[in-house]
C-alpha atoms as a PDB file:
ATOM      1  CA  UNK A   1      -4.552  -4.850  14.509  1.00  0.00           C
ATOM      2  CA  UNK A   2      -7.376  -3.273  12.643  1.00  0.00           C
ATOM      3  CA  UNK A   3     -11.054  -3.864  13.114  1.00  0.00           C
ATOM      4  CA  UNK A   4     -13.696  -2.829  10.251  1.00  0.00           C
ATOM      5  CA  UNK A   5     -16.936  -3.022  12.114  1.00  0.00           C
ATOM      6  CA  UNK A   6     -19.988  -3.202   9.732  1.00  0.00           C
ATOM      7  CA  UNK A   7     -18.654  -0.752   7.294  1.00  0.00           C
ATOM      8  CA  UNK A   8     -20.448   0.623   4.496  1.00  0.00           C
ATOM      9  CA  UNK A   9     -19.342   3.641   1.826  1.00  0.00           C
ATOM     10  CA  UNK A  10     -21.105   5.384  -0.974  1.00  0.00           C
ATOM     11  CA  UNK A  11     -19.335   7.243  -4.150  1.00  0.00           C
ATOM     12  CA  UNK A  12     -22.143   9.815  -4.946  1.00  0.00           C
ATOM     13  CA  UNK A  13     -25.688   7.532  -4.612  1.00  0.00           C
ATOM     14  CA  UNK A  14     -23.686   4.170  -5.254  1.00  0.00           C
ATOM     15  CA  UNK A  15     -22.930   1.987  -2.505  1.00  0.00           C
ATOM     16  CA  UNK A  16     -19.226   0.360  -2.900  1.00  0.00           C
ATOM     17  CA  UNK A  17     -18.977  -1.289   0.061  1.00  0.00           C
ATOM     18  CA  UNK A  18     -22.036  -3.138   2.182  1.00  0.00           C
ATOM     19  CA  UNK A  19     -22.188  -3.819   5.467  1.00  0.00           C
ATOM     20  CA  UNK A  20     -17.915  -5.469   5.705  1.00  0.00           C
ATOM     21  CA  UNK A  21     -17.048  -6.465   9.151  1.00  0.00           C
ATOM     22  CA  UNK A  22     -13.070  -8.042   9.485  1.00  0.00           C
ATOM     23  CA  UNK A  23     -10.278  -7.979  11.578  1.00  0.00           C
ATOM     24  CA  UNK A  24      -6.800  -8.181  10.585  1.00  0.00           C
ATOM     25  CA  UNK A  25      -3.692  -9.188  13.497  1.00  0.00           C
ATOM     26  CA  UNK A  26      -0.780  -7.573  13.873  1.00  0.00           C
ATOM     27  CA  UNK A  27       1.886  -8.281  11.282  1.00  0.00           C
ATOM     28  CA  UNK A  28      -0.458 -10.192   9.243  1.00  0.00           C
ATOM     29  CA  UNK A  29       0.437  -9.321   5.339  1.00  0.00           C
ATOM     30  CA  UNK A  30      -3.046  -9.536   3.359  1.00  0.00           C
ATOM     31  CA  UNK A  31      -3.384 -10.243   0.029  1.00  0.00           C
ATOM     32  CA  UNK A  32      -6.823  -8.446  -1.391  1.00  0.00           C
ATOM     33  CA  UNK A  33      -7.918  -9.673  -5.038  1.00  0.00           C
ATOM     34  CA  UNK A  34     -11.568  -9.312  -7.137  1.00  0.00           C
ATOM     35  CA  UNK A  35     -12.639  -8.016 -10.119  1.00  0.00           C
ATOM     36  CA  UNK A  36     -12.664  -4.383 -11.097  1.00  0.00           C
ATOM     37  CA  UNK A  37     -15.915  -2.145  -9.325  1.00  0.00           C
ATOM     38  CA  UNK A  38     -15.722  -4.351  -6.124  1.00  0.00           C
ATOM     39  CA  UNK A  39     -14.733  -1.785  -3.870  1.00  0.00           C
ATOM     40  CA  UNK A  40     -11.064  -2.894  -3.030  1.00  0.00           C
ATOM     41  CA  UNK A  41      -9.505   0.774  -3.750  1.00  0.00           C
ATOM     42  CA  UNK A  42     -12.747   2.118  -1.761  1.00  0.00           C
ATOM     43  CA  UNK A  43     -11.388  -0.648   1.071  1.00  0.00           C
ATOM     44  CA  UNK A  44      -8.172   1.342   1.179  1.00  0.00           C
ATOM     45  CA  UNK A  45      -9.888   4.869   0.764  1.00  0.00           C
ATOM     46  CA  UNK A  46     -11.965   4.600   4.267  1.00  0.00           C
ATOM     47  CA  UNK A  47      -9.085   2.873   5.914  1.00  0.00           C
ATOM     48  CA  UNK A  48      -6.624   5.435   5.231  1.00  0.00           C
ATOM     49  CA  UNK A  49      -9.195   8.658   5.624  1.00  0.00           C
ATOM     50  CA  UNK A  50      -9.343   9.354   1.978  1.00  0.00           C
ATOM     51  CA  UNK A  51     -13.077   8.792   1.653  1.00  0.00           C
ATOM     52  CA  UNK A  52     -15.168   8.815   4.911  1.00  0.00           C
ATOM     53  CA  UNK A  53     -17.646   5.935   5.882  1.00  0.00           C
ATOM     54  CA  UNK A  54     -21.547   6.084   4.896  1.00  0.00           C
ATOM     55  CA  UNK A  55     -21.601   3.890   8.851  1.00  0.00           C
ATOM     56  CA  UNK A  56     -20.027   1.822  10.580  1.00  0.00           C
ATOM     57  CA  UNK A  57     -16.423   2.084  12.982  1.00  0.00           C
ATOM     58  CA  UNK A  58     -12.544   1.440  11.968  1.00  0.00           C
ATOM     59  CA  UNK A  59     -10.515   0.711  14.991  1.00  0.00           C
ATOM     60  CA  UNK A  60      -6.425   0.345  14.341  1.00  0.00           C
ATOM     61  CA  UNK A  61      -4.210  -0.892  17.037  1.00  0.00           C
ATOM     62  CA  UNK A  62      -6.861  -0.146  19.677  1.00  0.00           C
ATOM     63  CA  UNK A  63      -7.774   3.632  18.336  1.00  0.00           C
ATOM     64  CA  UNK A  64     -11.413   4.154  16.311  1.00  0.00           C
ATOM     65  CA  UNK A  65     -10.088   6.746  13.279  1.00  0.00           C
ATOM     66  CA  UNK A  66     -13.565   6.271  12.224  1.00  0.00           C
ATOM     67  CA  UNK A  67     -14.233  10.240  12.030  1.00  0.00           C
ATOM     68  CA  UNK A  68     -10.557  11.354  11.866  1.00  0.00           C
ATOM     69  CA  UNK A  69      -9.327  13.130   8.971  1.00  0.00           C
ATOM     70  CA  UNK A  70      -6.451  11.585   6.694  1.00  0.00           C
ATOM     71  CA  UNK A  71      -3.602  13.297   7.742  1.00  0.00           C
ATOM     72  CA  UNK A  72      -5.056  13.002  11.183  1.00  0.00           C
ATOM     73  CA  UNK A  73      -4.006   9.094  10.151  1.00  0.00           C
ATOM     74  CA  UNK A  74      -0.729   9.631   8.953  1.00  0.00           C
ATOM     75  CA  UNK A  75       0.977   8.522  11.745  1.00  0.00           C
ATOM     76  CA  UNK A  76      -0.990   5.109  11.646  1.00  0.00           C
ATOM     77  CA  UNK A  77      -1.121   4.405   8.144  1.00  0.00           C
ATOM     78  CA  UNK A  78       0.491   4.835   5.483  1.00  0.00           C
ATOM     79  CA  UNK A  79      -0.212   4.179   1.249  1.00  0.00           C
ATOM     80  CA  UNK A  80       1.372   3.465  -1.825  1.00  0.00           C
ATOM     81  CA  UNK A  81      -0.780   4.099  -5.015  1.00  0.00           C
ATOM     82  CA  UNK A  82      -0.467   2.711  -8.143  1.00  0.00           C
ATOM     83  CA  UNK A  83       0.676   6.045  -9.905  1.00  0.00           C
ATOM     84  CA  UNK A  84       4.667   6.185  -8.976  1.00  0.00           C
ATOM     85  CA  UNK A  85       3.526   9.623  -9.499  1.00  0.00           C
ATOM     86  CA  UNK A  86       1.210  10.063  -6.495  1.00  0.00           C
ATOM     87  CA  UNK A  87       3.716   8.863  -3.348  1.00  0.00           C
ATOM     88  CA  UNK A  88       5.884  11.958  -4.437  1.00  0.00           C
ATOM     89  CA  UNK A  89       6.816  15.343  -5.137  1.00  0.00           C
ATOM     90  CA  UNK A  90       8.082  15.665  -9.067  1.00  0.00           C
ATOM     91  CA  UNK A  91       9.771  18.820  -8.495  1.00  0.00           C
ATOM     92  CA  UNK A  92      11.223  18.537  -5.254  1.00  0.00           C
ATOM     93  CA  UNK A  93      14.926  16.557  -5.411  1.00  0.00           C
ATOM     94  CA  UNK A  94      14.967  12.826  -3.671  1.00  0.00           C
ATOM     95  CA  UNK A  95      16.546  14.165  -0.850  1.00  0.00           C
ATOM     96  CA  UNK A  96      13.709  17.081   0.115  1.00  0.00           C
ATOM     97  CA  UNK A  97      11.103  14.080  -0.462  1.00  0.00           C
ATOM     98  CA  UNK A  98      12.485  12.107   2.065  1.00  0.00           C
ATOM     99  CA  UNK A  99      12.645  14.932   4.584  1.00  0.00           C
ATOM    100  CA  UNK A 100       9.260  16.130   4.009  1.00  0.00           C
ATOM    101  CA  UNK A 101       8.264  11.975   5.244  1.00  0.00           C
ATOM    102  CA  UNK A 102      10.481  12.623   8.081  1.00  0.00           C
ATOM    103  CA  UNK A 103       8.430  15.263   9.387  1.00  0.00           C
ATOM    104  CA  UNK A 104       4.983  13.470   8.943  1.00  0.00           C
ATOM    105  CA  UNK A 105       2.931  15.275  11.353  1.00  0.00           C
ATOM    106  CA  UNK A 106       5.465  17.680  12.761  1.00  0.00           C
ATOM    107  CA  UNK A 107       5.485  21.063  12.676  1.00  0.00           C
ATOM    108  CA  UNK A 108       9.273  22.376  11.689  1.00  0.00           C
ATOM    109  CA  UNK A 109      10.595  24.074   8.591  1.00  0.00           C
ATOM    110  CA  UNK A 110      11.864  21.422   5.398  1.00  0.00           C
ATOM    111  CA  UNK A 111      15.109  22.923   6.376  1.00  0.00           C
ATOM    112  CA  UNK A 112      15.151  20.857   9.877  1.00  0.00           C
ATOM    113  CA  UNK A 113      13.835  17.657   8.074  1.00  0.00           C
ATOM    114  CA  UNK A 114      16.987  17.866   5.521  1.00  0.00           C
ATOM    115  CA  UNK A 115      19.790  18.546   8.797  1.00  0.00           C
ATOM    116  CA  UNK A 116      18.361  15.333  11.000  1.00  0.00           C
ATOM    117  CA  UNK A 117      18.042  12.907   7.958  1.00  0.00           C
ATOM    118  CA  UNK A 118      19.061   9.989   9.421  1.00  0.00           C
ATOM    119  CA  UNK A 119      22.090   8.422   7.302  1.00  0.00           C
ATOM    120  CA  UNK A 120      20.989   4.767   7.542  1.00  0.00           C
ATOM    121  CA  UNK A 121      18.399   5.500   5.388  1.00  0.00           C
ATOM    122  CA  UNK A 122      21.240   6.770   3.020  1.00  0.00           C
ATOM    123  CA  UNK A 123      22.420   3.545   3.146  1.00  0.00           C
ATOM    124  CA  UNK A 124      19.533   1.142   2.231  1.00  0.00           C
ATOM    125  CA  UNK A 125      18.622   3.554  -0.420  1.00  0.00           C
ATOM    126  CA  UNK A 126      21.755   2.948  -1.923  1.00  0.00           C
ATOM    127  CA  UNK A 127      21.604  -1.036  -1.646  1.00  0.00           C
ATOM    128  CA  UNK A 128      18.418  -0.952  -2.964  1.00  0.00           C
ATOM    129  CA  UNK A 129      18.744   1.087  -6.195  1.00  0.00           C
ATOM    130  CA  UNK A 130      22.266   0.604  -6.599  1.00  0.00           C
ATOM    131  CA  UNK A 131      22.784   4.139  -7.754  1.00  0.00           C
ATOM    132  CA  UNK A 132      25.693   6.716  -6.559  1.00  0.00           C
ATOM    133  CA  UNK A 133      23.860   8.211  -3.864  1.00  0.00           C
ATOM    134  CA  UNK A 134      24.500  11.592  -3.520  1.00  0.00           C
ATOM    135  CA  UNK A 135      23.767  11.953  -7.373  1.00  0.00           C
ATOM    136  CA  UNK A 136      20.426  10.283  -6.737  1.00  0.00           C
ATOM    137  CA  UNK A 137      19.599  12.909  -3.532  1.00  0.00           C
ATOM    138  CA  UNK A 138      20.209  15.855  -5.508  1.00  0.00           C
ATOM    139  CA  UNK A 139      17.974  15.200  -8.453  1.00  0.00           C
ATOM    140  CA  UNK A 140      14.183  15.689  -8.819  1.00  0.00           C
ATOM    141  CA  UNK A 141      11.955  13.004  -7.978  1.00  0.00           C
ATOM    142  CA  UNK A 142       9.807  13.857 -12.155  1.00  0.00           C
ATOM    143  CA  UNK A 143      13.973  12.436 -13.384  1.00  0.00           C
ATOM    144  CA  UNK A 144      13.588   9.254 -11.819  1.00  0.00           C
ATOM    145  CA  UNK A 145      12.290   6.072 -13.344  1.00  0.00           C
ATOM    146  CA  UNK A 146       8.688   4.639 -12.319  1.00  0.00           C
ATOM    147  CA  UNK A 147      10.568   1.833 -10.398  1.00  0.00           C
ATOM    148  CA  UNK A 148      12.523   4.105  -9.065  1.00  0.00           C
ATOM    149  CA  UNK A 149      10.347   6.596  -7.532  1.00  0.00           C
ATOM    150  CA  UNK A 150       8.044   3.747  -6.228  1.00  0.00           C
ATOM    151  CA  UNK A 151      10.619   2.723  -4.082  1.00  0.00           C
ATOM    152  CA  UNK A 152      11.443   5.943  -2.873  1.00  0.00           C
ATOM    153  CA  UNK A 153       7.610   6.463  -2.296  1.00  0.00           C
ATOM    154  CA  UNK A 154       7.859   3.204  -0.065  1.00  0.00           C
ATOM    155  CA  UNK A 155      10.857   4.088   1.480  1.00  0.00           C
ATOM    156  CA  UNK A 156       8.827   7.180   2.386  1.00  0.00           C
ATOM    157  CA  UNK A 157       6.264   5.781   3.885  1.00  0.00           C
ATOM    158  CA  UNK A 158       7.670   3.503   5.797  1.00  0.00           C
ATOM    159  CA  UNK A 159      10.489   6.137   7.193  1.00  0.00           C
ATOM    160  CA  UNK A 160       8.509   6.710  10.317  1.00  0.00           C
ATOM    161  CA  UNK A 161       7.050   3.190  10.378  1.00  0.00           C
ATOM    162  CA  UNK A 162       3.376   2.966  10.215  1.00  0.00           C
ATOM    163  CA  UNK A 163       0.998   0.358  12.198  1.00  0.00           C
ATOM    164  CA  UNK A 164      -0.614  -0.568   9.010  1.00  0.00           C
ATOM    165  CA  UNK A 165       0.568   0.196   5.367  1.00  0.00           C
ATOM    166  CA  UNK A 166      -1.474  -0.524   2.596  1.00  0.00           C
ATOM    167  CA  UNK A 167      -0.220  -0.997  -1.417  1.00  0.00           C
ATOM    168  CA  UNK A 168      -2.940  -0.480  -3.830  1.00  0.00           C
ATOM    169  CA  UNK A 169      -1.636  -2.208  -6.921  1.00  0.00           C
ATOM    170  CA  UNK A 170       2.162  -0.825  -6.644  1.00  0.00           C
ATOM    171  CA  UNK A 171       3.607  -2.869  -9.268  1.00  0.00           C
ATOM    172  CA  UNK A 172       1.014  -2.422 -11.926  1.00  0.00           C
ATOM    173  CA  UNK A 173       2.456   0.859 -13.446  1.00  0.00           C
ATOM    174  CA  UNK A 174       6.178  -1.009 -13.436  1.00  0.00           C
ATOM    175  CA  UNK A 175       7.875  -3.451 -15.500  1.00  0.00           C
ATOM    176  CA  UNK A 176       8.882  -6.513 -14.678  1.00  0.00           C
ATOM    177  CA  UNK A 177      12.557  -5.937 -13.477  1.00  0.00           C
ATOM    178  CA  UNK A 178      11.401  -2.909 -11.867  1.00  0.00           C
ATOM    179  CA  UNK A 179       8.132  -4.506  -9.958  1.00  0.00           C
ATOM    180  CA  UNK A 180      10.501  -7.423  -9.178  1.00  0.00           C
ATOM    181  CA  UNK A 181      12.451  -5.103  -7.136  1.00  0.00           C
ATOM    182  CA  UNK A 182       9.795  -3.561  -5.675  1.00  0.00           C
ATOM    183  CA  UNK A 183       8.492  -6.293  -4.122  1.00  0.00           C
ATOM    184  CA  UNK A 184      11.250  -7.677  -2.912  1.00  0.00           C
ATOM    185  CA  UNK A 185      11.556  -4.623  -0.606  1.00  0.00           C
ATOM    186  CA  UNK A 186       7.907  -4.650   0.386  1.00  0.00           C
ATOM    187  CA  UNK A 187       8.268  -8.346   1.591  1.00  0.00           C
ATOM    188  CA  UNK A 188      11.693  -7.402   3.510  1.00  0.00           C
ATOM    189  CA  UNK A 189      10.300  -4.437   5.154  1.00  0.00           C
ATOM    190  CA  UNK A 190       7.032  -6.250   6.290  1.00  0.00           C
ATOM    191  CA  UNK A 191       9.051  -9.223   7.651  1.00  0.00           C
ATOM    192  CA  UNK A 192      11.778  -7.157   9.201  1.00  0.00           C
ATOM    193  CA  UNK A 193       9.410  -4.202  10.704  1.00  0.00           C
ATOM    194  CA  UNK A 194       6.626  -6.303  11.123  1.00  0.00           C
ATOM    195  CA  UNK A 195       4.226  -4.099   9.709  1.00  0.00           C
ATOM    196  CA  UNK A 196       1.075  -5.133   9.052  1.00  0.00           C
ATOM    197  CA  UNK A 197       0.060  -5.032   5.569  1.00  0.00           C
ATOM    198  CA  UNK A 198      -2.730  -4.879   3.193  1.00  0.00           C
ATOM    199  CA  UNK A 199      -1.805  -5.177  -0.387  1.00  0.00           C
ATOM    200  CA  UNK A 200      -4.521  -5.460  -3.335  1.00  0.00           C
ATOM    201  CA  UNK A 201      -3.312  -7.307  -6.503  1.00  0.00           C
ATOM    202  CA  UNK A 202      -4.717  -8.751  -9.936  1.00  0.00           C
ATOM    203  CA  UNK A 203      -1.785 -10.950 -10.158  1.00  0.00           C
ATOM    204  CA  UNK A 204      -3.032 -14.587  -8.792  1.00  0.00           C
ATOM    205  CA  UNK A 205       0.062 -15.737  -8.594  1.00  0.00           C
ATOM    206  CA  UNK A 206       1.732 -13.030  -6.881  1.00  0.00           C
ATOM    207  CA  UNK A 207      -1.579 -13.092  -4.509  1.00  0.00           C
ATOM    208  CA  UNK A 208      -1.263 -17.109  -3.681  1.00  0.00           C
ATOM    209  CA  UNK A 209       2.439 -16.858  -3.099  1.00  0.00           C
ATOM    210  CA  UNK A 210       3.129 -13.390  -1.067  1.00  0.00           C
ATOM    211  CA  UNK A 211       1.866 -12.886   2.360  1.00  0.00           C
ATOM    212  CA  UNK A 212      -0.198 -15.109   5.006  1.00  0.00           C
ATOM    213  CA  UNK A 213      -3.863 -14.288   3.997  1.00  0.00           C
ATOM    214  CA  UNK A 214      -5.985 -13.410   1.257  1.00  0.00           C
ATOM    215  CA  UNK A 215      -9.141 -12.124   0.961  1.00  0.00           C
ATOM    216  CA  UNK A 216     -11.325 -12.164  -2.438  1.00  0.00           C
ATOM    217  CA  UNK A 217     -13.748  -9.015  -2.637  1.00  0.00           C
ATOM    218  CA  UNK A 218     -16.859  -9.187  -4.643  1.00  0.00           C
ATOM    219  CA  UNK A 219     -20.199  -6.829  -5.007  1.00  0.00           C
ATOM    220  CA  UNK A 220     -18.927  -4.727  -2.254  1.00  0.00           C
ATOM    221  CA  UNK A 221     -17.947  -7.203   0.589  1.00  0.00           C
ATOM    222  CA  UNK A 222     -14.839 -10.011   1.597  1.00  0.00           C
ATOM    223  CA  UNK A 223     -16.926 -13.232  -0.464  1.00  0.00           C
ATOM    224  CA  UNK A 224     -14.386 -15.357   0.757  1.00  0.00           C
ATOM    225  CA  UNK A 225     -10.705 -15.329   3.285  1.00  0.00           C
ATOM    226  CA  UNK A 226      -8.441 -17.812   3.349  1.00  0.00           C
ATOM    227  CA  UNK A 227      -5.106 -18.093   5.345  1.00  0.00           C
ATOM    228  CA  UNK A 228      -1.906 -20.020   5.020  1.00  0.00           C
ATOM    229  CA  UNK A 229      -3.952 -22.791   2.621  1.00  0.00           C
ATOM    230  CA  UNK A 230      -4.348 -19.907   0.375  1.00  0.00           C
ATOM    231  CA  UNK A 231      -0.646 -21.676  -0.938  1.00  0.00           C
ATOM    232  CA  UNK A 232      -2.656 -24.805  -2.107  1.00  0.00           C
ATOM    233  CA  UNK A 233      -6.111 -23.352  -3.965  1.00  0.00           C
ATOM    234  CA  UNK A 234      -6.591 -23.618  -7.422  1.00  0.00           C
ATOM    235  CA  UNK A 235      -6.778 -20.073  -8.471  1.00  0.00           C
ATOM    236  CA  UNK A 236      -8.345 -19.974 -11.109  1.00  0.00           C
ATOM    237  CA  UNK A 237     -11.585 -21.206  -9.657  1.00  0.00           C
ATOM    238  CA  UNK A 238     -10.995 -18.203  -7.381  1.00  0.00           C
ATOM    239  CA  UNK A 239     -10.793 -15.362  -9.498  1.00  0.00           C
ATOM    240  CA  UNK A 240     -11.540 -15.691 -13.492  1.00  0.00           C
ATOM    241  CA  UNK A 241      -8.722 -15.104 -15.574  1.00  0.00           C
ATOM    242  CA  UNK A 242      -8.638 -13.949 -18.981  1.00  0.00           C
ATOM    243  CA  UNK A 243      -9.388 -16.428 -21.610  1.00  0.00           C
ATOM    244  CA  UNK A 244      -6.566 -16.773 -24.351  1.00  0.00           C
ATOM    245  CA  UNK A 245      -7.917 -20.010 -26.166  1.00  0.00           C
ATOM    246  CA  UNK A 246     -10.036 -18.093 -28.400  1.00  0.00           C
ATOM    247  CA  UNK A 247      -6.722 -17.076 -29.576  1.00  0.00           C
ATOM    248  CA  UNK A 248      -5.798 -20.430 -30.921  1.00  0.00           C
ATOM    249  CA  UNK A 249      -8.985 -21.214 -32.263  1.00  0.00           C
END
């Protein structure tokens, strides 16, 4: 569960967010859509420690993170940007990425992480990419494709599973084959872990259809949060879309 208790955050003198106070459950999956500037990648950034709150108190599962550090976090949440390139590290092969998630918050040597990788994960890697996969382990993470590396980033972050994992646009760096994929996994690894997740989208329909809630920011704050009758709104009285007709005309 996670509890944002009158929350407000600043980017140099600006205020992004304004006073937001929501609670999600446990295994709720949260769909998070509004236009550009209205602090939904700031929403993630105080959750997950990035940025650090102007006032106000984040509570997840029962513990206030409020004032600890990001990594201090790590355990409790985890993140997948929008940049395949950010979840990962180019240089290092698939198979040292994976080991370096394993050892979120420990304190042993790479070397240990690559000798206790567990070989299930081998396995859904494998159904998931449909690659050979001791080709894939050995090569570096900068060779892969952008679908591909996001869904080793995810498999990453989900390794050790996390109380709350939150996607900040995943897909919008992929094409459509690739974000297809991607999302597929997302919705079987929140179902079947039952990890509670946040994801923010620009894709209405992707929002209306994909998880149990949805929340529309504007100027800073949730305007409006709807549950499973999110299935039946008109969305585009929710959101403005762009207007093509102009094209036509």
């Amino acid at each position: 569960m996670i509890i944002l208790d009158k929350v407000s955050a600043l980017i140099g003198t600006l205020r992004v967010l304004q006073n937001v106070s929501c609670s999600v459950n446990a295994g709720d999956f949260v769909m998070i859509v509004g236009p550009n500037g209205t602090g939904k990648s700031t929403l993630f950034d105080i959750i997950s420690g990035r940025r650090m709150l102007e006032h106000g108190k984040i509570i997840v599962d029962g513990v206030d993170v409020t004032k600890k550090s990001e990594s201090d976090r790590a355990l409790l949440i985890a993140r997948l940007f929008q940049n395949p390139q950010l979840g990962s590290v180019g240089l290092m092969s698939v198979k040292e990425n994976l080991a370096l998630a394993m050892l979120k918050s420990k304190n042993i040597s790479l070397k240990c992480g690559l000798s206790n990788f567990p070989k299930n994960i081998l396995v859904q890697i494998q159904a998931v990419l449909g690659h050979d996969i001791n080709d894939l382990l050995e090569r570096p993470m900068g060779q892969l494709s952008g679908g591909q590396r996001q869904l080793i980033a995810l498999i990453m972050a989900v390794l050790i599973p996390p109380h709350v994992l939150l996607l900040d646009e995943p897909t919008s760096a992929l094409d459509p084959a690739a974000a297809t994929a991607l999302l597929k996994c997302v919705r079987t690894i929140s179902l079947e872990m039952g990890i509670t997740t946040l994801m923010i989208t620009h894709d209405l329909t992707l929002a209306q259809k994909l998880g149990n809630k949805l929340w529309v920011m504007c100027q800073g704050g949730i305007a409006k949060q709807f549950g499973d009758e999110k299935r039946s709104l008109d969305m585009q009285n929710i959101v403005a879309e762009i207007d093509y007709s102009w094209i036509l005309s």
